[in-house]
Protein backbone atom coordinates (compact mmCIF):
# COMPACT_ATOMS: atom_id res chain seq x y z
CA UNK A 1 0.00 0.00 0.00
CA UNK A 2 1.26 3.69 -0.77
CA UNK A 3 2.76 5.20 1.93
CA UNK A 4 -0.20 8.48 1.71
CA UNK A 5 -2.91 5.30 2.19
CA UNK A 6 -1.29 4.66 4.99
CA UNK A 7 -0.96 7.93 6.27
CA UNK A 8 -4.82 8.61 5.68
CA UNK A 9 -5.54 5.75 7.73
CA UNK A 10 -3.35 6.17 10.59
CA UNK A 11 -4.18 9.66 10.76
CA UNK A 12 -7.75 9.37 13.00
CA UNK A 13 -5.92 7.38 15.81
CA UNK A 14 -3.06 10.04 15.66
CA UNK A 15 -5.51 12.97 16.20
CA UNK A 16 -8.10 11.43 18.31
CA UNK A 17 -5.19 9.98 20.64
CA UNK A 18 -3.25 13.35 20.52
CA UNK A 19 -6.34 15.08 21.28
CA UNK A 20 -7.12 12.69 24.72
CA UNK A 21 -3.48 13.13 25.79
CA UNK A 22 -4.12 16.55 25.79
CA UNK A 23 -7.30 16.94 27.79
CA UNK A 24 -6.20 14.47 30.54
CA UNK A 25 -2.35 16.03 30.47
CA UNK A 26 -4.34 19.79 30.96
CA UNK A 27 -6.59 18.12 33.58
CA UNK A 28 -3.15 16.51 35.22
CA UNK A 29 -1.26 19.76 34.97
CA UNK A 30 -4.31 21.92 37.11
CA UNK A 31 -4.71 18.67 39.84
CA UNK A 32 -0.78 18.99 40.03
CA UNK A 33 0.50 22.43 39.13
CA UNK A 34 2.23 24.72 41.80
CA UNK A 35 0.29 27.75 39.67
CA UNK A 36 -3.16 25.96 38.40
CA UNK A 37 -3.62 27.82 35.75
CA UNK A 38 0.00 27.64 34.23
CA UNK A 39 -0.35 24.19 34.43
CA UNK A 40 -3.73 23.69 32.02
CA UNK A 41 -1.66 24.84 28.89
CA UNK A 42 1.72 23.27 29.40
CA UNK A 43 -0.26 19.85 30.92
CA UNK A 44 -2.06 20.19 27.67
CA UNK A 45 1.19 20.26 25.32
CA UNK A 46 2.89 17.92 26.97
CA UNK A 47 -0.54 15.20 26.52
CA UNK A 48 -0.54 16.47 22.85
CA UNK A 49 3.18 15.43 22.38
CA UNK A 50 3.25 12.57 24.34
CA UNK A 51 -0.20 11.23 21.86
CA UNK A 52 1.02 12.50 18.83
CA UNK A 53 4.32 10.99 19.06
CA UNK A 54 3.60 7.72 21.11
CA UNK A 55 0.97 7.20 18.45
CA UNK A 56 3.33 7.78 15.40
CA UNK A 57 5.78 5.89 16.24
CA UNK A 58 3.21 2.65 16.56
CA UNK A 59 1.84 3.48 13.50
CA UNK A 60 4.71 3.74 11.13
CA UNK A 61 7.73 2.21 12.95
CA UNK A 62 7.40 0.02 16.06
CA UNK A 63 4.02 -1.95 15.21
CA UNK A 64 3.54 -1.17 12.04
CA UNK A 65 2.12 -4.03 10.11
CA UNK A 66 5.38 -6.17 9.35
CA UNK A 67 7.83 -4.28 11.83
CA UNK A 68 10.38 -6.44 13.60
CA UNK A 69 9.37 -5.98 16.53
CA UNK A 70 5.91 -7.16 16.59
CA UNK A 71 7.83 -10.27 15.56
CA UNK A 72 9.54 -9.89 18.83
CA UNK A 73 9.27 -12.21 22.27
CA UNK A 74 6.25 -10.51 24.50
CA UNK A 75 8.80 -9.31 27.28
CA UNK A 76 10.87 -7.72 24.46
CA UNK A 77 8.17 -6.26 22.70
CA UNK A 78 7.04 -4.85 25.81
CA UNK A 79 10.41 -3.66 27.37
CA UNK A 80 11.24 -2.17 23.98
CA UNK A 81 8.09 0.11 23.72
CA UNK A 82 8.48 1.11 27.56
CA UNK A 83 11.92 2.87 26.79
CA UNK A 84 11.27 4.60 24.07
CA UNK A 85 7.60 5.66 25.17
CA UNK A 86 9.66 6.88 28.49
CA UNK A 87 12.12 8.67 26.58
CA UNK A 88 9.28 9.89 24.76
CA UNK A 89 7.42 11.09 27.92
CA UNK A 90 10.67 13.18 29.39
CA UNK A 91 11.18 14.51 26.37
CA UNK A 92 7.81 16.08 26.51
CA UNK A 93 7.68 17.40 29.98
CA UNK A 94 10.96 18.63 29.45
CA UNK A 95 9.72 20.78 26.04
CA UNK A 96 6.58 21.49 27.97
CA UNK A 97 8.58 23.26 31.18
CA UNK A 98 10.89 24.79 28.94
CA UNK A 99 8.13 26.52 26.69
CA UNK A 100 5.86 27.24 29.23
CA UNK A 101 8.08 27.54 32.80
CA UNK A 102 6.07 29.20 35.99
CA UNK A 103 8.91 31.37 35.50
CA UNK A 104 12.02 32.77 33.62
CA UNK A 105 14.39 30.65 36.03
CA UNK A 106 12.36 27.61 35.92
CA UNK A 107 12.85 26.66 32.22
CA UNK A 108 14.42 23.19 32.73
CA UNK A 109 13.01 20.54 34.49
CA UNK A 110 15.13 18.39 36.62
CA UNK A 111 13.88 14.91 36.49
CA UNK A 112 14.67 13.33 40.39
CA UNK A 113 14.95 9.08 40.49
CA UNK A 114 10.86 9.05 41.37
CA UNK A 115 9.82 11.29 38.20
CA UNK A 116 11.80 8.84 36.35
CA UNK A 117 10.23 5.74 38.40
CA UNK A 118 7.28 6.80 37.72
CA UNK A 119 7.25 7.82 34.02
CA UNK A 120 8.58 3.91 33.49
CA UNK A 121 5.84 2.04 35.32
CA UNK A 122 2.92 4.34 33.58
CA UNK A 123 4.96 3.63 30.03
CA UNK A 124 5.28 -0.27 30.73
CA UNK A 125 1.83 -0.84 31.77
CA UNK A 126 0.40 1.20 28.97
CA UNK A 127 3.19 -1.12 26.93
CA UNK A 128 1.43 -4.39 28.34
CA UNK A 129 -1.82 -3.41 27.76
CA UNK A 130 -1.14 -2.92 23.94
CA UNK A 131 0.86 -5.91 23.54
CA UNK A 132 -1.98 -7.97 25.65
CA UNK A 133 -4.65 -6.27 23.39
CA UNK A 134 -2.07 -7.94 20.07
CA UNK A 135 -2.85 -10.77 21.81
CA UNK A 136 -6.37 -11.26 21.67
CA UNK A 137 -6.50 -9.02 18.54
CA UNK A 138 -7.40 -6.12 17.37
CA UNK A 139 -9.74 -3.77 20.20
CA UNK A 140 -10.97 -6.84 21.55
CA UNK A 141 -9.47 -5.73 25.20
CA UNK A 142 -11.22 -2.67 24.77
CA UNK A 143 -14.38 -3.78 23.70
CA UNK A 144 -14.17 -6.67 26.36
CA UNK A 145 -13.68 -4.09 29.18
CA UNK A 146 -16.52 -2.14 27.87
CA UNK A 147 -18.91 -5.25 27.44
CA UNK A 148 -19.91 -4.16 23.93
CA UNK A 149 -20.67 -7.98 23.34
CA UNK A 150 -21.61 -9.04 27.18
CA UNK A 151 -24.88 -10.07 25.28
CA UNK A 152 -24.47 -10.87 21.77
CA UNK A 153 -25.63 -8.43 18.72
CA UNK A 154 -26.21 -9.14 15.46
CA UNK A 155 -23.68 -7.49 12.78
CA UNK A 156 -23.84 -6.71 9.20
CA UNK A 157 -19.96 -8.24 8.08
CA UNK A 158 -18.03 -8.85 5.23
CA UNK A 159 -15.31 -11.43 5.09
CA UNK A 160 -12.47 -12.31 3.80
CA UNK A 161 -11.30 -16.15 3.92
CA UNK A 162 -7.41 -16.65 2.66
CA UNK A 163 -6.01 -20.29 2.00
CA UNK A 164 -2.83 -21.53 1.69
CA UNK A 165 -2.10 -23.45 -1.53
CA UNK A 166 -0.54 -26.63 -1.39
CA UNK A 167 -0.28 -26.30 2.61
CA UNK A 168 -0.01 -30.22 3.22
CA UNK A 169 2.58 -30.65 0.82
CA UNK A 170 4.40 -28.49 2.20
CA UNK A 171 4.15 -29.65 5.83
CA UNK A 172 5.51 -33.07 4.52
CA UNK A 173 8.56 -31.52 2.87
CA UNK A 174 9.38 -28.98 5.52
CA UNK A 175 8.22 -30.68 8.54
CA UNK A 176 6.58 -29.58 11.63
CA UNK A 177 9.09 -26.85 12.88
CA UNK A 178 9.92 -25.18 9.64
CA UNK A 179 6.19 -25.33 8.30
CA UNK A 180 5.01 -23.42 11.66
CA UNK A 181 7.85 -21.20 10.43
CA UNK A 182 6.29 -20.64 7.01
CA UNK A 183 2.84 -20.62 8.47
CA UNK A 184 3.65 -17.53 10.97
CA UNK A 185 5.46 -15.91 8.25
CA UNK A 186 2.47 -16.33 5.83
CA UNK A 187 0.04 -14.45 7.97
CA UNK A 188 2.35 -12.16 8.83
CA UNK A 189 2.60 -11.27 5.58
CA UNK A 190 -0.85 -10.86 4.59
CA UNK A 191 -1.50 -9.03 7.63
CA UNK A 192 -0.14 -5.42 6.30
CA UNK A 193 -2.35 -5.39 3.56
CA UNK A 194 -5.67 -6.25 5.40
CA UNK A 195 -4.84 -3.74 8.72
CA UNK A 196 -4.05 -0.82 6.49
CA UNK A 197 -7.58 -1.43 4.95
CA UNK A 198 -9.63 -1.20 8.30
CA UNK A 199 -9.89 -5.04 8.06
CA UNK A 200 -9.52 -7.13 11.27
CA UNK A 201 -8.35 -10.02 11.94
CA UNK A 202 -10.36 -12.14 12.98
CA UNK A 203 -8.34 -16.08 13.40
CA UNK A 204 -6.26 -18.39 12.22
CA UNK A 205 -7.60 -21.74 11.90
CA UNK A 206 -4.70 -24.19 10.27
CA UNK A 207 -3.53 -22.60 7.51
CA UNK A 208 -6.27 -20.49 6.86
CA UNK A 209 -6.73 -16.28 7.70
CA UNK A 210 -10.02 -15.20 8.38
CA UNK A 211 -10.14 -11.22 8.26
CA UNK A 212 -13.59 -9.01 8.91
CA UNK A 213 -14.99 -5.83 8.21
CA UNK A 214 -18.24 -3.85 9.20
CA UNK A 215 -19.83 -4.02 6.11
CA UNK A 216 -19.57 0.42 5.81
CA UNK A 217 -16.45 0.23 6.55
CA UNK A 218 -15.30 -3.16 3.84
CA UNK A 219 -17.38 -1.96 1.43
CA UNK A 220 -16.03 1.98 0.93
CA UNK A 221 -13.23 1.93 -1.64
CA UNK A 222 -14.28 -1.53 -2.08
CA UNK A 223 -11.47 -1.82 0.54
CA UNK A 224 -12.10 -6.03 1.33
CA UNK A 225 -11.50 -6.56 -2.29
CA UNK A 226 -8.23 -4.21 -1.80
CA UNK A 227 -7.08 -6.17 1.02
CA UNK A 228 -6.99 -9.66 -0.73
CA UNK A 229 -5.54 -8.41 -4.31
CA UNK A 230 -2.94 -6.63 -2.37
CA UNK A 231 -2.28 -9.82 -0.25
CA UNK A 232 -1.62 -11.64 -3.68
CA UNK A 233 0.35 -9.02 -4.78
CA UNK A 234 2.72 -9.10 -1.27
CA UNK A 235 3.05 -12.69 -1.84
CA UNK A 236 4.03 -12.41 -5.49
CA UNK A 237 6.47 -9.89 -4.42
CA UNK A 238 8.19 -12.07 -1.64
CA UNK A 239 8.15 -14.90 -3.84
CA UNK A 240 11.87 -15.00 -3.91
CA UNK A 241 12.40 -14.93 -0.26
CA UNK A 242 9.73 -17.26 0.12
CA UNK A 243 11.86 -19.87 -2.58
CA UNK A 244 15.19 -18.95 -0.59
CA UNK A 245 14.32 -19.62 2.55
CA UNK A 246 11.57 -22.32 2.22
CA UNK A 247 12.20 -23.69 -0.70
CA UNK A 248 8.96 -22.94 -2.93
CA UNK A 249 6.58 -20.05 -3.91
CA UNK A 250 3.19 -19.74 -1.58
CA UNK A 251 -0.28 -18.78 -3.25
CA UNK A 252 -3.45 -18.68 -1.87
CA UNK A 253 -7.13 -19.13 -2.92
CA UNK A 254 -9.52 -16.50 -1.32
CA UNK A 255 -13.17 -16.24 -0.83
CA UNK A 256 -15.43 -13.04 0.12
CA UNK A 257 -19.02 -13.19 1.33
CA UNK A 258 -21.11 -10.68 3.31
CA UNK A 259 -24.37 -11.40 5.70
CA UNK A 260 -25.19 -11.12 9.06
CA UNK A 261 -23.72 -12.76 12.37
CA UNK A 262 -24.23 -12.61 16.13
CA UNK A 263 -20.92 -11.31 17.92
CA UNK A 264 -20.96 -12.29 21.57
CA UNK A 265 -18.79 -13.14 24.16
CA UNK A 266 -18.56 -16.95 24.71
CA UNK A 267 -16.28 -19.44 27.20
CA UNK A 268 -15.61 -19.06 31.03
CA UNK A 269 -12.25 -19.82 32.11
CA UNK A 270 -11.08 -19.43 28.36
CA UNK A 271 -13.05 -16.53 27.25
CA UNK A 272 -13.37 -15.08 23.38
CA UNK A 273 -15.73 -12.67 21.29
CA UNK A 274 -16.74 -15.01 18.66
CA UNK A 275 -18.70 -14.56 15.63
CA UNK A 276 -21.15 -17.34 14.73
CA UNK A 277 -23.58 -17.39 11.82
CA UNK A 278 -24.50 -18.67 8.60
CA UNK A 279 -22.30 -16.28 6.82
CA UNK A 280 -18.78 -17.55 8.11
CA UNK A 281 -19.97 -21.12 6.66
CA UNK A 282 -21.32 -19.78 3.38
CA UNK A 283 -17.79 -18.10 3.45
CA UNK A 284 -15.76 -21.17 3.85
CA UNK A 285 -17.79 -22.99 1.26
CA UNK A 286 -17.37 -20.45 -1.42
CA UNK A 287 -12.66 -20.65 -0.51
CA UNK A 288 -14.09 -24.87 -1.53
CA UNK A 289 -15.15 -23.79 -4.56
CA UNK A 290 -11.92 -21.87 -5.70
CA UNK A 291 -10.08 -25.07 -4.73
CA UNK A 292 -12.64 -27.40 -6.86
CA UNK A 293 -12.53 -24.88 -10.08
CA UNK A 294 -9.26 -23.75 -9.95
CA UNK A 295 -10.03 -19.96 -9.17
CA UNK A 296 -7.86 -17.91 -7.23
CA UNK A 297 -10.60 -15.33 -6.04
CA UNK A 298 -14.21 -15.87 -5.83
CA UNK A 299 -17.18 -13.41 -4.36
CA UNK A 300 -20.62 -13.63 -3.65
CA UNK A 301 -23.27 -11.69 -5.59
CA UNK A 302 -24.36 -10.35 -2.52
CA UNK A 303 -21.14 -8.98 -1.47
CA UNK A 304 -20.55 -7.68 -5.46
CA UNK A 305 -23.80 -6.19 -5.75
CA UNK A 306 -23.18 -3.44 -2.67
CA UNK A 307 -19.81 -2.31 -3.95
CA UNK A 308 -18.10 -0.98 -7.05
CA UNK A 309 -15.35 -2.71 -8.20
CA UNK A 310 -12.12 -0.97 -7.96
CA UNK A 311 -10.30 -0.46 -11.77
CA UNK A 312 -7.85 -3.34 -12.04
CA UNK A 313 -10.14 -5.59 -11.02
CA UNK A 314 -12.92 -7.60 -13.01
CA UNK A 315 -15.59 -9.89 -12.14
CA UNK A 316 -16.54 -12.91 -14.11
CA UNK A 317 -19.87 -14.81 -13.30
CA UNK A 318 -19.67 -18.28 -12.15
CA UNK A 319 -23.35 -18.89 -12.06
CA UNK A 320 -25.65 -20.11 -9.51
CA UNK A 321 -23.47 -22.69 -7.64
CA UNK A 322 -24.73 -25.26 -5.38
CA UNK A 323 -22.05 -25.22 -1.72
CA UNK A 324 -21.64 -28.49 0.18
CA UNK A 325 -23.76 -28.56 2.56
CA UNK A 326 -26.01 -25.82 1.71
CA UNK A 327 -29.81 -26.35 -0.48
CA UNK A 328 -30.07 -23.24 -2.34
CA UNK A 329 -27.59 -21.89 -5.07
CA UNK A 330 -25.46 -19.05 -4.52
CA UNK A 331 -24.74 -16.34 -7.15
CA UNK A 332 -20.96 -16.35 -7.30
CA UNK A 333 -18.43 -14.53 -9.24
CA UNK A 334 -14.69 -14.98 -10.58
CA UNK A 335 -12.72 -11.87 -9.43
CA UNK A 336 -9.13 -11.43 -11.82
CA UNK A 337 -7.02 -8.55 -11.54
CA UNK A 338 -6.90 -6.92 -15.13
């Protein structure tokens, strides 16, 4: 994706984040302040830089889509983003007292060992939190804590199912290790393209992705049919890495469908927001049709018939197709890039 795509995207978070920091650093700087009202501006611009460059930095360098270190151990990935969101946070309250100082004298701020301390345990808890929240994926911590899904809901979704080709054959030559290997690199891999389209993702079941949208959201730009061309072309462009290091090329066969599902919390002592519906299944039968006919890409009607298609891309109708399992045809479509 073109680096101004990716800027557009990453631009809300920036600003909404940069705009938080700043209320709660203003609201920090009046609780705290020696002279209240001194303290509401320069709390203020010390939130704002402490957002806008925290936030940055995720987006386009430390967990950007494909960045080392989200390929990093947990503790690493955690310790890592606590020093550099600490140096980030001095660096800020240092530029805040030295633009706006109670007084002429007071324009540098000496740090003692608590300030310090301090500034490190806020930075690696906020660091754990984000790393947990990679965990279970994307805003599902958040919208756990805020028991969006405490009872289910129905949602309108598009998604995206992704397949390896030729996944057992590889296992066999690889073996168990170095197939994991090419597995977590796979997904990695078609991760970039999917995030930096407002997709989420959603599992990994064997060597299958499973990505999601809200159907506004996947169906503006015709952005779920964005993320799986520009998966295809990510893996045609690491094809030769792929051939050094595992010793063949990996394609994939893709299906998109869109319906409704219920979104709910579900488990006890192993708990997960899980999607559940029709749709997912219709989904996974359409990804057994590419692999019966050959096709790389196949859509449903109903997905196709709520979106334009972007240019490059061309649709090709399959016909009513009967899916295992299922009694009535489906309307399904060929999608090439042209």
């Amino acid at each position: 994706m073109a680096n101004d795509d990716r800027v557009r995207l990453a631009l809300p978070g920036i600003i909404n984040l940069t705009v938080i920091a700043a209320v709660a650093g203003a609201i920090y700087g009046y609780a705290t302040g020696d002279q209240a009202l001194q303290g509401i501006p320069r709390g203020a611009l010390t939130g704002a830089l402490i957002g806008s460059v925290t936030s940055s930095l995720d987006a386009f360098v430390l967990q950007a889509p494909g960045a080392p270190l989200t390929r990093a151990p947990f503790l690493i990935n955690v310790g890592v983003r606590s020093l550099v969101y600490l140096v980030v946070f001095l660096a800020a309250i240092a530029v805040g007292h030295w633009l706006l100082p109670n007084s002429p004298k007071d324009k540098v701020f000496d740090f003692s060992r608590d300030d310090i301390l301090f500034c490190f345990a806020v930075t690696f808890v906020v660091s754990f939190l984000l790393e947990v929240n990679s965990l279970l994926g994307q805003n599902v911590l958040f919208t756990y804590a805020t028991g969006r899904y405490h009872r289910p809901r129905v949602e309108q979704r598009i998604f995206l199912f992704i397949d390896m080709k030729g996944s057992t054959a590889a296992a066999e030559q690889l073996g168990e290790i170095d197939f994991h290997r090419l597995l977590n690199r796979f997904v990695t891999d078609l991760t970039a393209s999917i995030v930096l389209r407002e997709g989420q993702i959603h599992k990994y079941v064997g060597d299958e992705l499973i990505a999601t949208w809200p159907l506004a959201t996947g169906l503006k730009d015709a952005r779920c049919l964005g993320a799986c061309f520009g998966a295809i072309a990510r893996l045609d462009e690491l094809a030769p890495v792929y051939q050094r290091d595992f010793g063949r090329r990996v394609e994939i066969r893709a299906g998109l469908h869109c319906g409704p599902v219920v979104v709910g919390e579900m488990g006890s002592v192993k708990k997960e927001i899980a999607l559940i519906g029709d749709t997912l299944n219709t989904t996974a039968r359409i990804v057994d049709v590419c692999r019966d006919s050959g096709q790389q890409v196949i859509a449903s009607a109903a997905l196709l018939d709520q979106l334009t298609l972007p240019s490059g891309i061309a649709a090709r109708a399959l016909g009513p197709t009967t899916l295992r399992g299922k009694k009535g045809a489906l309307d399904l479509f060929v999608l090439e890039a042209g």
